[in-house]
Protein backbone atom coordinates (compact mmCIF):
# COMPACT_ATOMS: atom_id res chain seq x y z
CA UNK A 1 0.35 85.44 61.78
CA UNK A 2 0.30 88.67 59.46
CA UNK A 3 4.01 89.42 59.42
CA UNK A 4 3.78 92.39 57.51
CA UNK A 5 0.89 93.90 59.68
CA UNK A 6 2.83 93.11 62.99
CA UNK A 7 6.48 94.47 61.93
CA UNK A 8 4.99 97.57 59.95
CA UNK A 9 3.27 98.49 63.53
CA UNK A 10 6.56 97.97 64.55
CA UNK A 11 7.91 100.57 62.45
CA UNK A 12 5.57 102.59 63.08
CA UNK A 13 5.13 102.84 66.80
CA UNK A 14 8.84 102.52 67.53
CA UNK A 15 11.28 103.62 65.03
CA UNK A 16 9.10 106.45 63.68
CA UNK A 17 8.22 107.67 67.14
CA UNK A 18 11.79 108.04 68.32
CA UNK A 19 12.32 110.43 65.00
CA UNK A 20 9.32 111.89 65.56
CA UNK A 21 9.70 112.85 69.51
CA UNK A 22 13.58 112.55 70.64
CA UNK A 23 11.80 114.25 74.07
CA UNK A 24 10.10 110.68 74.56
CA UNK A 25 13.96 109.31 74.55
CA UNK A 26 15.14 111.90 77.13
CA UNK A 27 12.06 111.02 79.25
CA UNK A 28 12.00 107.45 78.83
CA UNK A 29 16.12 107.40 80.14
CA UNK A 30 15.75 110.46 82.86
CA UNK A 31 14.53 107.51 85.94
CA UNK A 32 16.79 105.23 84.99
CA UNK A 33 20.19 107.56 84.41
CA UNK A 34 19.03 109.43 88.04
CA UNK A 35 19.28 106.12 89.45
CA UNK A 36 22.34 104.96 88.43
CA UNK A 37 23.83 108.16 89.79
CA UNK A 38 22.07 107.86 92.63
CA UNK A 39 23.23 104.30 93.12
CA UNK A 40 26.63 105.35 92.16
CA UNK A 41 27.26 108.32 94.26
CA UNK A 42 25.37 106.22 97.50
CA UNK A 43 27.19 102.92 97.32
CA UNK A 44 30.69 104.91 95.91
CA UNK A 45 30.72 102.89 92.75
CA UNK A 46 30.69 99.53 94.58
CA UNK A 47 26.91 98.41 93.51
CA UNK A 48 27.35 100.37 90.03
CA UNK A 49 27.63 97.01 87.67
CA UNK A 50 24.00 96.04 89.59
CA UNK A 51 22.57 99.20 88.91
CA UNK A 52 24.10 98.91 85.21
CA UNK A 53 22.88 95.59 84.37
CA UNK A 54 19.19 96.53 85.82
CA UNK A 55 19.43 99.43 84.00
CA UNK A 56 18.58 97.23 80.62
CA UNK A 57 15.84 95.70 82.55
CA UNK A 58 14.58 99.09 84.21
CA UNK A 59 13.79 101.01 80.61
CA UNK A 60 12.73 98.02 78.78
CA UNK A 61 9.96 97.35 81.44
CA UNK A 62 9.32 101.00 82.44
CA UNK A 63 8.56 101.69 78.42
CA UNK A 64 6.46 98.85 78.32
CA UNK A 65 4.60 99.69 81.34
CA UNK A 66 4.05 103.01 80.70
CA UNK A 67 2.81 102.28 77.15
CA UNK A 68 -0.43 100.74 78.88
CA UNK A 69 -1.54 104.38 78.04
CA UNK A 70 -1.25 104.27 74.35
CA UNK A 71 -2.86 101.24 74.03
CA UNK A 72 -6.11 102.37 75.95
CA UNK A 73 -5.49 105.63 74.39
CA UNK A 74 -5.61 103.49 70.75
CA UNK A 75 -8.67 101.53 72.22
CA UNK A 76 -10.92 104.04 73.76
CA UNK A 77 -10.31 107.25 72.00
CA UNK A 78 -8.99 106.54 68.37
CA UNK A 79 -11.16 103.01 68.63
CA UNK A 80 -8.11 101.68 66.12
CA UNK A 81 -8.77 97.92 67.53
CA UNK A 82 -12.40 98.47 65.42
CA UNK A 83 -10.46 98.90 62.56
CA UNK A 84 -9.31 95.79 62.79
CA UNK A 85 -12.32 93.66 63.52
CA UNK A 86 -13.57 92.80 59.20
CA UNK A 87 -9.60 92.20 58.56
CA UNK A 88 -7.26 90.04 58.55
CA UNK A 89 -5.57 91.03 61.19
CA UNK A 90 -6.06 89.37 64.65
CA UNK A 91 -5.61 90.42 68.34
CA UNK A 92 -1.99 88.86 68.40
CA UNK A 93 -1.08 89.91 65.58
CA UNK A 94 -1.95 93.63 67.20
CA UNK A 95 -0.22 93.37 70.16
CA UNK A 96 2.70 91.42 69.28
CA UNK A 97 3.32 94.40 66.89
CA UNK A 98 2.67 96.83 69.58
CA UNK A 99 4.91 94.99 71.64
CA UNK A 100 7.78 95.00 69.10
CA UNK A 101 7.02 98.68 68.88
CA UNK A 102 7.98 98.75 72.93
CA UNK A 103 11.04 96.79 71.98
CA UNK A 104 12.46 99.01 69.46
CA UNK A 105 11.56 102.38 71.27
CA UNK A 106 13.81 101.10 74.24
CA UNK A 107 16.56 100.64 71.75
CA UNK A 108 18.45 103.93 72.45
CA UNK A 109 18.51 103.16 75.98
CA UNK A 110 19.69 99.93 75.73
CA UNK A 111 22.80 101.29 73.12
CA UNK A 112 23.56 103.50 75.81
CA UNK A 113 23.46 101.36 78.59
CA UNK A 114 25.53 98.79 76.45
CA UNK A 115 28.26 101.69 76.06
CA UNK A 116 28.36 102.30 79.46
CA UNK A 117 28.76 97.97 80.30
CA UNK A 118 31.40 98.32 77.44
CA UNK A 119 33.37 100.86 79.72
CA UNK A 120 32.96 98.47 82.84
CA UNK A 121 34.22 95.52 80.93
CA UNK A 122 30.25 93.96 81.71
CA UNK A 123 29.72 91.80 78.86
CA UNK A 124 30.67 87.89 77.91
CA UNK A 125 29.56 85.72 75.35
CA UNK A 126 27.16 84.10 77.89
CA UNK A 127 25.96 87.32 79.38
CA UNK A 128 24.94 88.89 76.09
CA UNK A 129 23.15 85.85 74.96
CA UNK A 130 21.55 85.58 78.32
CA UNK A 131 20.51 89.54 78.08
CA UNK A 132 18.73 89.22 74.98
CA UNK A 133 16.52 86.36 76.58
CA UNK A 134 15.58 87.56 79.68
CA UNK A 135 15.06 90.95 77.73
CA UNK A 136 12.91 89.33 74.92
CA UNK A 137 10.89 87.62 77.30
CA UNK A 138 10.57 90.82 79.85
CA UNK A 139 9.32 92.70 77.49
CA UNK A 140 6.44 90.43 76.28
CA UNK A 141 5.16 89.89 79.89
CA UNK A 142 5.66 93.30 80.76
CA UNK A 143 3.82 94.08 77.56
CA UNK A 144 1.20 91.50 78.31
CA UNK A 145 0.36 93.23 81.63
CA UNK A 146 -0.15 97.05 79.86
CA UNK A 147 -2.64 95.11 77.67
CA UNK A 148 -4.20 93.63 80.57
CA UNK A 149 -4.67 97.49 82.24
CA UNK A 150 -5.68 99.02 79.14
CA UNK A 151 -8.69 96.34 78.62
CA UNK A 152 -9.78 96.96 82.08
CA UNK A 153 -10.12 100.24 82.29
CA UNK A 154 -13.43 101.95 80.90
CA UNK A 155 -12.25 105.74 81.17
CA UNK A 156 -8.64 106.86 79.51
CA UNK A 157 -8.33 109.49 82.52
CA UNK A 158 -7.48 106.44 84.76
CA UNK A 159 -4.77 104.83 82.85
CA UNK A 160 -2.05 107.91 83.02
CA UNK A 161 -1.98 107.41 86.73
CA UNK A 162 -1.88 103.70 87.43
CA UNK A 163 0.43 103.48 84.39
CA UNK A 164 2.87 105.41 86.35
CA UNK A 165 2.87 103.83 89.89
CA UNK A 166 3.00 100.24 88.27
CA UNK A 167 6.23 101.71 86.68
CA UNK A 168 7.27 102.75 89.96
CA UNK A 169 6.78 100.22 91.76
CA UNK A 170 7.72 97.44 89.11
CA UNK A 171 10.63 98.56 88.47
CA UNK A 172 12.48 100.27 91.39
CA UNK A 173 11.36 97.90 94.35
CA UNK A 174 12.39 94.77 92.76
CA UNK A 175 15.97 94.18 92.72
CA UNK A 176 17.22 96.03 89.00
CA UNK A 177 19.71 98.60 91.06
CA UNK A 178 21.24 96.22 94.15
CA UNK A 179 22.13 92.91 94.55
CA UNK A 180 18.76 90.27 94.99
CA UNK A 181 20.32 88.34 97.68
CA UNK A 182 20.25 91.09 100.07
CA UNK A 183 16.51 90.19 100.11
CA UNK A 184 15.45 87.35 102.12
CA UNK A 185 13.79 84.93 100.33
CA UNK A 186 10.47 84.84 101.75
CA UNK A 187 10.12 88.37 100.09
CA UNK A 188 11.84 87.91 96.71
CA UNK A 189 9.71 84.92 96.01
CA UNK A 190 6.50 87.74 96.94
CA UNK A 191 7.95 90.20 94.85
CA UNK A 192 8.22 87.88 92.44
CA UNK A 193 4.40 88.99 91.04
CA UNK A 194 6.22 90.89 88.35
CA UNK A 195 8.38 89.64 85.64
CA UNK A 196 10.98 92.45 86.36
CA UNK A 197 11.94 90.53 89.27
CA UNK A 198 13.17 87.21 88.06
CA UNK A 199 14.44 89.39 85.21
CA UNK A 200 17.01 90.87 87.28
CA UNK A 201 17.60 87.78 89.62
CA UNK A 202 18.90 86.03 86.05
CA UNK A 203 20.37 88.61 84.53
CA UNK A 204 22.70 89.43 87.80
CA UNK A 205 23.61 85.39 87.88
CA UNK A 206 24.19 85.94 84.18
CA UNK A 207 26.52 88.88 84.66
CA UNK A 208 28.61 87.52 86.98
CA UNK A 209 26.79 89.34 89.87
CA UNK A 210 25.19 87.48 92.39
CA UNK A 211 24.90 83.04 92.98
CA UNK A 212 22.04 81.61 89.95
CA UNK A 213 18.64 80.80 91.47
CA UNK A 214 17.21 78.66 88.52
CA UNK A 215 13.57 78.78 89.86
CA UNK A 216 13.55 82.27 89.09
CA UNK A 217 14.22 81.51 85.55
CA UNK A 218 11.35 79.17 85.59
CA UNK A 219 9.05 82.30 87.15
CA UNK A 220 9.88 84.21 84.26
CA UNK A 221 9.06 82.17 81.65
CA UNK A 222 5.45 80.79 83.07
CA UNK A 223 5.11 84.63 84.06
CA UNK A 224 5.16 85.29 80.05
CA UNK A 225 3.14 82.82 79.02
CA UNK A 226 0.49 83.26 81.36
CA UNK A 227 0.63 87.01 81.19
CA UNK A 228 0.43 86.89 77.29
CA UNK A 229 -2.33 84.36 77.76
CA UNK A 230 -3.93 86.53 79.77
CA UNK A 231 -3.72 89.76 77.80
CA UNK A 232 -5.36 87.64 74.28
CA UNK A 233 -8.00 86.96 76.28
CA UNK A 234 -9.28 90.01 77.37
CA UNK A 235 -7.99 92.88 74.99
CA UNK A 236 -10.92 93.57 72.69
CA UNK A 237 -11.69 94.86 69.31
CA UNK A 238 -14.55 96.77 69.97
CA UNK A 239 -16.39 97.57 72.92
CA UNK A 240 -19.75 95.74 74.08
């Protein structure tokens, strides 16, 4: 692995773009902050620690998502990946740095979510360390699946819009902002298709929140490796 390569893109990608565009921040935290009002206002504070703790699992994924745009915007218009092809530098090594890049652009959102489980009296020992897993893996399966979108797609007019529904519909219909036993359990297991899912069912057990449900744990790590498996396969470094 080319350390150096991969934590340099990084650097790049994440930490310079939030001094670069702040607006990215605002726009990156604007679904998730509306829904935690909404949730708050709605359920008159009762469901606010749910909506808190999916909060950190909301912008992580949603940023990663979304970024399926860059990286077909990378492949198909600035061709960087051909760059790439006579060095050293191989297709993990690319998108595990994009990936970090993800990680580190979501950081401001997850400071501010952490003030905000600070102020709720959220956080343990356990639940921190349990946070920073489910997180770590979330974001390399959510990344895994922009990679997978951004390989398929032979136009970059078509990416903006799927991009956004998968965010949608990833993120908000799974169970990040309400408790995941008020599901029955035919239809969390079917919902279960994205890794944001048995993010949230561990995180909430992890919290305090809701009764654990180990198989979901299970889900979310074969949902990483099989997603990241998934995404080497197909993302290219040039076209053919």
């Amino acid at each position: 692995m080319n350390y150096k390569f991969t934590f340099l893109l990084a650097w790049y990608y994440g930490i310079r773009t939030i001094s670069r565009g702040p607006s990215y921040i605002i726009a990156a935290l604007s679904t998730p902050l509306a829904l935690l009002f909404l949730v708050y206002i709605i359920s008159d504070g009762s469901l606010v620690k749910y909506a808190l703790v999916g909060g950190f699992i909301a912008i992580v994924a949603s940023v990663a998502l979304q970024s399926s745009g860059d990286a077909a915007f990378f492949r198909l218009q600035l061709r960087i990946q051909d760059l790439y092809v006579a060095s050293g530098v191989t297709p993990s090594d690319y998108m595990i740095g994009l990936t970090l890049s993800y990680l580190m652009f979501s950081l401001p959102g997850i400071v501010l979510y952490g003030l905000l489980g600070l102020i709720y009296h959220l956080f343990t020992l356990f639940s921190v360390f349990m946070l920073v897993v489910v997180l770590c893996l979330l974001v390399v399966a959510t990344s895994s699946i922009s990679f997978i979108i951004s390989s398929s797609i032979r136009h970059i007019r078509n990416i903006w819009g799927i991009a956004g529904i998968l965010s949608i519909l990833m993120t908000i219909l799974p169970p990040t902002y309400y408790p995941y036993n008020a599901i029955p359990r035919g239809y969390l297991y079917l919902l279960s298709f994205t890794p944001v899912t048995p993010a949230a069912v561990v995180a909430q057990y992890s919290f305090g929140l809701s009764p654990a449900l180990p198989i979901e744990f299970i889900i979310l790590v074969l949902e990483t490796i099989l997603y990241f498996a998934l995404a080497r396969y197909l993302t290219r470094w040039r076209e053919k």
